[in-house]
N, C-alpha and C. Protein backbone atom coordinates (compact mmCIF):
# COMPACT_ATOMS: atom_id res chain seq x y z
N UNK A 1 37.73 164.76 104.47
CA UNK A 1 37.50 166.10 103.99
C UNK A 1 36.26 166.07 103.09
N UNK A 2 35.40 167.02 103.35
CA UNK A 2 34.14 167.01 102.13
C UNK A 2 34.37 168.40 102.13
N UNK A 3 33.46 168.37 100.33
CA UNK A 3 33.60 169.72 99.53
C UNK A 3 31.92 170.57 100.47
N UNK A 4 32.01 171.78 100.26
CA UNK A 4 31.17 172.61 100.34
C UNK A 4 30.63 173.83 99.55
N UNK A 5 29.68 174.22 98.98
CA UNK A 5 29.33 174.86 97.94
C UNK A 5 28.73 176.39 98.78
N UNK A 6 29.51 177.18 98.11
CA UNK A 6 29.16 178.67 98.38
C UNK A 6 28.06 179.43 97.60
N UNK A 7 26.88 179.53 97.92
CA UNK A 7 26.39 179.91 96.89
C UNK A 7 25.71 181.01 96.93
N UNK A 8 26.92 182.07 97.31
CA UNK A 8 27.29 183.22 96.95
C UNK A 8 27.63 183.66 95.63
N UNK A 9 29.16 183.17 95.31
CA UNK A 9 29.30 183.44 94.18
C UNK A 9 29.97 181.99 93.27
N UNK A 10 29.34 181.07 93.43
CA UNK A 10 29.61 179.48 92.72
C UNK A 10 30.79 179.20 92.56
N UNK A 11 31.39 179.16 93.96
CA UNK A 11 32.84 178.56 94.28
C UNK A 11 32.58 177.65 94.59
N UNK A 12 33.31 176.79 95.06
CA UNK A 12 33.77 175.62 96.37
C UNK A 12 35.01 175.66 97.00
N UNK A 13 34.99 175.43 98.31
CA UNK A 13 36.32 175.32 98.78
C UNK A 13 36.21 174.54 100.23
N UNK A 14 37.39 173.82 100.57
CA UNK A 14 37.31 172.78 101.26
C UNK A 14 37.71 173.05 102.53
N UNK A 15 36.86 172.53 103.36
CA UNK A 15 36.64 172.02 105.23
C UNK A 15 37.00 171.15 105.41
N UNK A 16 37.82 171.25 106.86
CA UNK A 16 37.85 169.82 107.27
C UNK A 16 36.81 169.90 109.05
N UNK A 17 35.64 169.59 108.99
CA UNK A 17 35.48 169.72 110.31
C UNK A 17 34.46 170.94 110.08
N UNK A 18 34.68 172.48 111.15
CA UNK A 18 34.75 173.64 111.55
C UNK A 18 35.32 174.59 110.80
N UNK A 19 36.50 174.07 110.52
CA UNK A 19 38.13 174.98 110.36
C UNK A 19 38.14 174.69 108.57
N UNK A 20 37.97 176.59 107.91
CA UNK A 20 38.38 176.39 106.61
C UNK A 20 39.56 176.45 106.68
N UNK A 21 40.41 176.04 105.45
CA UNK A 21 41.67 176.11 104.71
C UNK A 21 41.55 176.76 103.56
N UNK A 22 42.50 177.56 103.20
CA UNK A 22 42.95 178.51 102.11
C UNK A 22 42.97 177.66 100.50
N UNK A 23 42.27 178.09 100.04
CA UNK A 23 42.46 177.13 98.53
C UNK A 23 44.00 177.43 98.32
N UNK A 24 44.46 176.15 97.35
CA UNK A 24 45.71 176.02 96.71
C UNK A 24 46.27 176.93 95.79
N UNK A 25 45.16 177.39 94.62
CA UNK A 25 45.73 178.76 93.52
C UNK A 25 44.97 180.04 94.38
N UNK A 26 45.40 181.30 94.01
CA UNK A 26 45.85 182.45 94.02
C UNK A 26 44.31 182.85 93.50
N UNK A 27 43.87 183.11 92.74
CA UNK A 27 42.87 183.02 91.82
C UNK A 27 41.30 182.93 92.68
N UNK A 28 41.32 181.30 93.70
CA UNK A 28 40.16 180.65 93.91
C UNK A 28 40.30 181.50 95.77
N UNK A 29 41.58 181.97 96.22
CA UNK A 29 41.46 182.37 97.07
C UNK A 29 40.60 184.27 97.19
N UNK A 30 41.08 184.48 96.14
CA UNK A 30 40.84 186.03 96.13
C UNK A 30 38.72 185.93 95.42
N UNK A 31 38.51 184.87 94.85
CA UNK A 31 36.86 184.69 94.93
C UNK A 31 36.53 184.39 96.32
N UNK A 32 37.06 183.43 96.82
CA UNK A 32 36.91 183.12 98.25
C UNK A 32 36.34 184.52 99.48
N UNK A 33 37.71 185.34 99.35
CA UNK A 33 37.85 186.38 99.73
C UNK A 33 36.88 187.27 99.94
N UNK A 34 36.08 187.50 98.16
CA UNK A 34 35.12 188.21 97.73
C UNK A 34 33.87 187.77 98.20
N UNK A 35 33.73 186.71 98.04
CA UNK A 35 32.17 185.66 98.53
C UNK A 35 32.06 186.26 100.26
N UNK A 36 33.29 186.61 100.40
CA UNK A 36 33.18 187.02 102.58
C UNK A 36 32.82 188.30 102.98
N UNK A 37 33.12 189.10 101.07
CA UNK A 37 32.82 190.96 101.24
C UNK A 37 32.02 190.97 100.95
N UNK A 38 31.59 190.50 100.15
CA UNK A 38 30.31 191.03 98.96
C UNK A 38 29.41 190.05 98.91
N UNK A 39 27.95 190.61 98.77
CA UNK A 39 26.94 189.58 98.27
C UNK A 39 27.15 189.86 96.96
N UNK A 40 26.51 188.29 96.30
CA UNK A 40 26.51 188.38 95.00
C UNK A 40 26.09 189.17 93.96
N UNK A 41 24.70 190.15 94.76
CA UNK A 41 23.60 190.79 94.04
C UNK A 41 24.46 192.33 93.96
N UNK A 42 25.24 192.94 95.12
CA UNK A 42 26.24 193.80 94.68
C UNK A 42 27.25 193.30 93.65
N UNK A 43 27.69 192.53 93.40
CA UNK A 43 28.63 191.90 92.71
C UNK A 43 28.22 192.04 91.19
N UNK A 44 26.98 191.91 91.08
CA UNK A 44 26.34 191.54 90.02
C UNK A 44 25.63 193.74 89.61
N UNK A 45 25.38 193.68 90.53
CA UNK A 45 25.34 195.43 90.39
C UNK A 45 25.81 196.30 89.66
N UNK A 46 27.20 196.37 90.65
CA UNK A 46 28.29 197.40 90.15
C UNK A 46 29.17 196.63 88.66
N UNK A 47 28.99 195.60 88.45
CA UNK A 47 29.37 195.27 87.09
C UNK A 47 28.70 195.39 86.02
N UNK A 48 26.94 195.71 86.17
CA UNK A 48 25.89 196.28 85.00
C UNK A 48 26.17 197.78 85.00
N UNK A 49 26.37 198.24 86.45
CA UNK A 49 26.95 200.23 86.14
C UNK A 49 27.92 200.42 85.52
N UNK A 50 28.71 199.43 85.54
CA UNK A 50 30.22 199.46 85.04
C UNK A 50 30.08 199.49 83.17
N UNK A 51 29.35 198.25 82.97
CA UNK A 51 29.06 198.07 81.54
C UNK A 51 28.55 199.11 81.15
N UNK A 52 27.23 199.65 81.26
CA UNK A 52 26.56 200.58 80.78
C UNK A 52 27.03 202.21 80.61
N UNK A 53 28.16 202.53 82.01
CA UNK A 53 28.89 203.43 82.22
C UNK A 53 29.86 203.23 80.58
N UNK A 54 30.35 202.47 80.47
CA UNK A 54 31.48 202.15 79.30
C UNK A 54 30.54 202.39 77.98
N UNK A 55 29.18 201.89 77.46
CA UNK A 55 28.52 201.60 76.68
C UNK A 55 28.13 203.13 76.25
N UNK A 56 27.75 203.96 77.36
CA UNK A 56 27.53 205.59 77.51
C UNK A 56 28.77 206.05 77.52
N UNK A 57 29.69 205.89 77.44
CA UNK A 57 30.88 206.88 77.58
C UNK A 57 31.26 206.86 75.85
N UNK A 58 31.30 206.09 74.53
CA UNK A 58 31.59 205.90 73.64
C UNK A 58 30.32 207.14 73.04
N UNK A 59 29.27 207.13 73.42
CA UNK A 59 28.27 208.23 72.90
C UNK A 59 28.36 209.58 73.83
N UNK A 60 28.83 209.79 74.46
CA UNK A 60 29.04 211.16 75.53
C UNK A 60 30.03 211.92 74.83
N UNK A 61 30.04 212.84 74.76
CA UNK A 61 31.18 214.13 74.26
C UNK A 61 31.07 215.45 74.54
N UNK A 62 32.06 215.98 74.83
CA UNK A 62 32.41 217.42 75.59
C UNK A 62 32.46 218.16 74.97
N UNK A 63 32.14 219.23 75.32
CA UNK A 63 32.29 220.30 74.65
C UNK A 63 32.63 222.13 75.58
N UNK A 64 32.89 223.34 75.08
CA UNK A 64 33.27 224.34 75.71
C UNK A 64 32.79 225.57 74.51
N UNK A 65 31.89 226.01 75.16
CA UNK A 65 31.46 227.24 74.14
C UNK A 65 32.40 228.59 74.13
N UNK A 66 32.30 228.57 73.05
CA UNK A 66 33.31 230.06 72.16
C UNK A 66 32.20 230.69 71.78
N UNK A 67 32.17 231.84 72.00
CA UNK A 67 31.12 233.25 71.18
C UNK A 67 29.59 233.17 71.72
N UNK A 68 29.10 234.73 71.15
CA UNK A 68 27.77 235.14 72.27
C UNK A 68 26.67 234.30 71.23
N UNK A 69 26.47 233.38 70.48
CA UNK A 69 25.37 233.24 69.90
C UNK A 69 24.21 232.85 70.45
N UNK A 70 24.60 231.98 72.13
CA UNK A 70 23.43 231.19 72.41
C UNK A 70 23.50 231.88 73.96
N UNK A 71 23.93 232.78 73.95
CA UNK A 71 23.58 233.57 74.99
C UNK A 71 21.84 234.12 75.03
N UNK A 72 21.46 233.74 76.26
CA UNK A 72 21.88 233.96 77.66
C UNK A 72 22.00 232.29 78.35
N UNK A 73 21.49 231.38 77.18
CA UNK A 73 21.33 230.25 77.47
C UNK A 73 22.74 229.41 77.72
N UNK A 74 23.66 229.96 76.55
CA UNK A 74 25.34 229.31 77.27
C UNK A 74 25.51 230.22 76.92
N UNK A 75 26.77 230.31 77.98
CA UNK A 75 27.79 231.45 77.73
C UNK A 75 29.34 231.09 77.77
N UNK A 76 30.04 232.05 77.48
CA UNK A 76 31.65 231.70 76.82
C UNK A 76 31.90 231.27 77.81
N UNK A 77 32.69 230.05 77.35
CA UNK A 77 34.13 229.14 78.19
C UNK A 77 32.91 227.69 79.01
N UNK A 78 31.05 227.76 79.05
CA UNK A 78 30.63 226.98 79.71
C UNK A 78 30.88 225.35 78.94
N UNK A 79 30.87 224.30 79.87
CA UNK A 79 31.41 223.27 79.69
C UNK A 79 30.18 222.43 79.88
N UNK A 80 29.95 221.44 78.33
CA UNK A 80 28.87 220.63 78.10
C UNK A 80 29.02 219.18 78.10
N UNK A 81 28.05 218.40 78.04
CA UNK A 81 28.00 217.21 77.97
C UNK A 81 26.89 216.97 76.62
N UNK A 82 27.68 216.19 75.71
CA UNK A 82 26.50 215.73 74.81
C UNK A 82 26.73 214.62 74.41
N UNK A 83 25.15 214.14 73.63
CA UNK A 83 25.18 212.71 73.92
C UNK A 83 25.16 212.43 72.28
N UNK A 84 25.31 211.66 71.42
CA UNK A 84 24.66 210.98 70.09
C UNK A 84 23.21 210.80 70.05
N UNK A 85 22.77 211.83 69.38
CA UNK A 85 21.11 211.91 69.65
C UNK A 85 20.72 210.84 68.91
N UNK A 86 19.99 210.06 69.32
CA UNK A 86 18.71 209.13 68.68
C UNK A 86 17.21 209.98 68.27
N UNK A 87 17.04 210.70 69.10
CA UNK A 87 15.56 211.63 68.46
C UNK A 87 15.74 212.56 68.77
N UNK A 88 15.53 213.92 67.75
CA UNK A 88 15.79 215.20 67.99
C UNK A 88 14.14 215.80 67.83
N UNK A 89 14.06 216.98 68.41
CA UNK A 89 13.23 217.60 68.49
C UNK A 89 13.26 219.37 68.40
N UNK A 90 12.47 220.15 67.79
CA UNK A 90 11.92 221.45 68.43
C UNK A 90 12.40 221.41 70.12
N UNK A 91 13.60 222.68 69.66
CA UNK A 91 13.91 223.26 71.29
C UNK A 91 15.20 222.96 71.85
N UNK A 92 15.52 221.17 70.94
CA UNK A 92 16.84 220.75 71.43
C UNK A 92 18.10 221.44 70.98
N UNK A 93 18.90 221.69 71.55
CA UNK A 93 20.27 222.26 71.47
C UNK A 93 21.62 221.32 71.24
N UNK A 94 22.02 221.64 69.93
CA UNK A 94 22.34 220.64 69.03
C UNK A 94 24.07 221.38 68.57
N UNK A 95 25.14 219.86 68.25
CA UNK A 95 26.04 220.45 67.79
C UNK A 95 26.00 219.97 66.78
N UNK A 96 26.65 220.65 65.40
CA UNK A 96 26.38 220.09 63.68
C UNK A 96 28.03 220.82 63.40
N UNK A 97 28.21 220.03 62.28
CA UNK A 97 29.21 220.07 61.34
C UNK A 97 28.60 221.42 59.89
N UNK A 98 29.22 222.52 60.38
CA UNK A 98 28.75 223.55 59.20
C UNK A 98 29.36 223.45 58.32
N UNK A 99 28.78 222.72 56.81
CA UNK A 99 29.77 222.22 55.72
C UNK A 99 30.61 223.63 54.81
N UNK A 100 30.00 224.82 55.16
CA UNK A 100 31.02 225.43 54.37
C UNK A 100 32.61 226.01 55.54
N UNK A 101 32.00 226.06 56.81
CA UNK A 101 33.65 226.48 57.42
C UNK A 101 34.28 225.37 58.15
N UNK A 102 33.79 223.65 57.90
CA UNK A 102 34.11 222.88 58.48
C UNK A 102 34.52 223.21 60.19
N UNK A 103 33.51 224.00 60.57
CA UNK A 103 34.07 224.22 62.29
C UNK A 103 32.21 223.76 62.73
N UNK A 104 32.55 222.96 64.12
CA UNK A 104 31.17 222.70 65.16
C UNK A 104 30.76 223.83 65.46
N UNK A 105 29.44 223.76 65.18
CA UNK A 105 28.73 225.10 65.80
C UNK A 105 27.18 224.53 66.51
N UNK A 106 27.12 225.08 67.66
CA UNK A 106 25.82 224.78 68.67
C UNK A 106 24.85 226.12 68.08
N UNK A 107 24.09 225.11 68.42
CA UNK A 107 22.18 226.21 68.00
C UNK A 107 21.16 225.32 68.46
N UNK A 108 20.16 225.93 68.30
CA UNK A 108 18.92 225.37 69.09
C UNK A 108 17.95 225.16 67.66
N UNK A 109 17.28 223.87 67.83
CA UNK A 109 16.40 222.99 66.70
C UNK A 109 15.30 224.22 66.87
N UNK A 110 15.17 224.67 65.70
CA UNK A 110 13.59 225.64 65.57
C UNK A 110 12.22 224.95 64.69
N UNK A 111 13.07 223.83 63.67
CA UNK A 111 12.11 223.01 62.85
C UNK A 111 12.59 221.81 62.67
N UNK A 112 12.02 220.94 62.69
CA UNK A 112 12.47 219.59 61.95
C UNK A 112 11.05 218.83 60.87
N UNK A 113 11.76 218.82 59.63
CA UNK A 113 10.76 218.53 58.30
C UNK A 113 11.85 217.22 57.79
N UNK A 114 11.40 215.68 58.75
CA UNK A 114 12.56 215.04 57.65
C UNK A 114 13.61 214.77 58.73
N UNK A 115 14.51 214.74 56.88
CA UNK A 115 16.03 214.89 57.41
C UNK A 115 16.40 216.16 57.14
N UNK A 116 15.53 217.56 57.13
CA UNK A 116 16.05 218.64 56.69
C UNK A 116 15.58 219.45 58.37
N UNK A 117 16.75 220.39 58.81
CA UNK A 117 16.45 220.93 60.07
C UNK A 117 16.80 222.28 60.13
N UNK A 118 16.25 223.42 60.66
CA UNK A 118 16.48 224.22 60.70
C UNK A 118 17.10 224.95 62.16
N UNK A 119 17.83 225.27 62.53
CA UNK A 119 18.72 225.55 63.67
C UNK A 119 19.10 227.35 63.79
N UNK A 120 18.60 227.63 64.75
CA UNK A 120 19.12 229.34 65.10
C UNK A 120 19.69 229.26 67.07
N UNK A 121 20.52 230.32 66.47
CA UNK A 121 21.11 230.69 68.01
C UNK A 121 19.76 231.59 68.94
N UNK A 122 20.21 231.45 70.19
CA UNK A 122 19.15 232.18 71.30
C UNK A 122 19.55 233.68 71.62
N UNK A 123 20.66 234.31 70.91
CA UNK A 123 21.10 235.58 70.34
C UNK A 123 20.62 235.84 69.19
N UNK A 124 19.19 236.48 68.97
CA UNK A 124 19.37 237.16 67.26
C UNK A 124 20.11 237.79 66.73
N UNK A 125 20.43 238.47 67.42
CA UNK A 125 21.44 239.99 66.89
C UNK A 125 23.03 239.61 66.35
N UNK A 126 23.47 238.29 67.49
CA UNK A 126 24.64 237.60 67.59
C UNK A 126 24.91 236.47 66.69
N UNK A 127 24.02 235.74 66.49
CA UNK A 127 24.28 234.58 66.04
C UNK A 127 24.18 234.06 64.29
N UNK A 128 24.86 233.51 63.77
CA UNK A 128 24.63 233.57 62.33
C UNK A 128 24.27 231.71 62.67
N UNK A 129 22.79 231.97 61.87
CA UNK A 129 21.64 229.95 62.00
C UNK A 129 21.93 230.10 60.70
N UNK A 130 20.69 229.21 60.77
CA UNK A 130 20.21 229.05 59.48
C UNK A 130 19.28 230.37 58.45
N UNK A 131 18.73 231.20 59.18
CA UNK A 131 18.40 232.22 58.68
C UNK A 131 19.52 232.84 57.25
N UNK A 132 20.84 232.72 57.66
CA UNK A 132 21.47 232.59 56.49
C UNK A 132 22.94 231.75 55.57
N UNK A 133 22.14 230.74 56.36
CA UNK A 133 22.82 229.38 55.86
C UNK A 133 22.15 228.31 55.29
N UNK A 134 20.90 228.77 55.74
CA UNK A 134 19.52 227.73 55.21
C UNK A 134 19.62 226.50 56.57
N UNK A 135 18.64 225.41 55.58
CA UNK A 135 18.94 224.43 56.56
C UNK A 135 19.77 223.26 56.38
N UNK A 136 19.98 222.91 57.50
CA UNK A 136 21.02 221.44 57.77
C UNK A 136 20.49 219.97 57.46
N UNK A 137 21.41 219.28 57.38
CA UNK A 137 20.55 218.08 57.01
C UNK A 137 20.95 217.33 58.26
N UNK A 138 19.98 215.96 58.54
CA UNK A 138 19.98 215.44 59.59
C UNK A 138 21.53 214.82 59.99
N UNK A 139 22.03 214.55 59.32
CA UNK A 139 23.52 213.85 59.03
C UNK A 139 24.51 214.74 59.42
N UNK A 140 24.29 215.95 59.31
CA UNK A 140 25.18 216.71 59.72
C UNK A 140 25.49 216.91 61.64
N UNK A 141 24.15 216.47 62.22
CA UNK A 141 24.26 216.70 63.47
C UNK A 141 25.07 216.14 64.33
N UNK A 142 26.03 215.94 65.11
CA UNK A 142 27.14 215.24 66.00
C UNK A 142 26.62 215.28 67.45
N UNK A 143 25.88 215.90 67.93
CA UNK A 143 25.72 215.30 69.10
C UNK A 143 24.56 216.41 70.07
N UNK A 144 23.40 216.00 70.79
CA UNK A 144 23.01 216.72 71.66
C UNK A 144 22.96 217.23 72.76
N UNK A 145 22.99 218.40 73.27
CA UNK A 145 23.48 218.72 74.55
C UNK A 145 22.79 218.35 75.54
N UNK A 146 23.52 218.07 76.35
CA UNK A 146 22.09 217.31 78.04
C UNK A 146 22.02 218.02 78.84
N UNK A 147 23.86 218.89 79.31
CA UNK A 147 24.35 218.66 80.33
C UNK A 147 25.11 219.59 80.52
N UNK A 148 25.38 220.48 81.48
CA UNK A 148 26.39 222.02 81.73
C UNK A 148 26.93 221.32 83.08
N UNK A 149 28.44 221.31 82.93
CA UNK A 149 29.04 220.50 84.30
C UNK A 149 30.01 221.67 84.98
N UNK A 150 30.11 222.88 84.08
CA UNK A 150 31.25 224.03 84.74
C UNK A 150 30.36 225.46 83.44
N UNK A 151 30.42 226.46 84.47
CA UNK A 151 31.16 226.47 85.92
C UNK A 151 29.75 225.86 86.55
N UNK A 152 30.44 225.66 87.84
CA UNK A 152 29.48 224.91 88.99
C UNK A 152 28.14 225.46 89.75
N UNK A 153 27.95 226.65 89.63
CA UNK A 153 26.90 227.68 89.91
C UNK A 153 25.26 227.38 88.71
N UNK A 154 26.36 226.79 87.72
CA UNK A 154 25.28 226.86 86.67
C UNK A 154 25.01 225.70 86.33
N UNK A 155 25.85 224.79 86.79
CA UNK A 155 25.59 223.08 86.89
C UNK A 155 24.17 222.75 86.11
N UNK A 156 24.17 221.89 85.49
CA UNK A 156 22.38 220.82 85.30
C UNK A 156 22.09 220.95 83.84
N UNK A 157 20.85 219.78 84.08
CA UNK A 157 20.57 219.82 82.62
C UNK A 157 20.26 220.69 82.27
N UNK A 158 20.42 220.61 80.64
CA UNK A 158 20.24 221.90 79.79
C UNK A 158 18.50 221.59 79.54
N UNK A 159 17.72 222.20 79.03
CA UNK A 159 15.98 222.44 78.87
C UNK A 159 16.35 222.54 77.24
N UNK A 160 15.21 222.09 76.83
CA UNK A 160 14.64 221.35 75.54
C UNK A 160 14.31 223.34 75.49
N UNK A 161 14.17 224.10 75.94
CA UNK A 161 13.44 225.68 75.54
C UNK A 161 14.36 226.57 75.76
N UNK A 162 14.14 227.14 75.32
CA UNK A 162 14.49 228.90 75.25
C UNK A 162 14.13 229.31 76.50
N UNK A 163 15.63 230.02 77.53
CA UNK A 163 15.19 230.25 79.01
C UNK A 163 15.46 231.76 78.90
């Protein structure tokens, strides 16, 4: 009997001849198995989507708008995706912690000086910003919007502007 090296996915398993035989543990058979489905480079693939999928899911958060403030841009009951912003900008559409009614409220970035930001809804008439709340501080912000996933008509990313 001699050994043979798979180097697929850095098993071994033993021939006699022509004719393989089934490894002894449970374990070395089901790699075996895999080395016969899969190349390694898929193997190696869908386990970096997998990671990164997990790595992005801890910064992703949902959300569902209540009230006309950022109308026509969202509207009631639409369903968001936001991410933990690393850089904010003029235009981005932002959720913050409003320290006097402790409730999340979405608005769109009109200034950023700093860590001091100023935020208004895409409803003037509707929306209470900063116009009379002043401005927010950078710390206060929880997360930026990317992403409208419902309803389905209106699907896609959200735009850095005023539509």
């Amino acid at each position: 009997m001699k050994v043979q090296h798979d180097h697929k996915v850095n098993i071994f398993y033993c021939v006699k001849g022509s004719m393989k035989y089934r490894p002894k543990t449970k374990s070395s058979w089901i790699c075996l198995r895999l080395s016969k489905l899969f190349d390694i480079k898929l193997i190696m693939s869908v386990t970096l989507i997998v990671t990164i999928l997990l790595a992005v899911s801890r910064r992703l958060k949902t959300f569902v708008v209540a009230g006309p403030s950022m109308l026509p841009t969202l509207t009631e009951g639409d369903r968001l995706l936001g991410l933990v912003p690393i850089h904010l900008k003029v235009g981005d559409i932002v959720v913050f912690n409003h320290e006097i009614s402790s409730l999340k409220l979405i608005k769109r970035i009109s200034f950023v000086d700093g860590e001091r930001i100023e935020v208004i809804g895409d409803n003037d008439i509707l929306s209470i910003d900063s116009k009379q709340f002043g401005y927010i501080d950078k710390s206060q912000i929880y997360c930026k919007i990317i992403f409208r996933y419902f309803p389905s008509n209106r699907a896609g990313i959200i735009s850095s502007r005023k539509s």
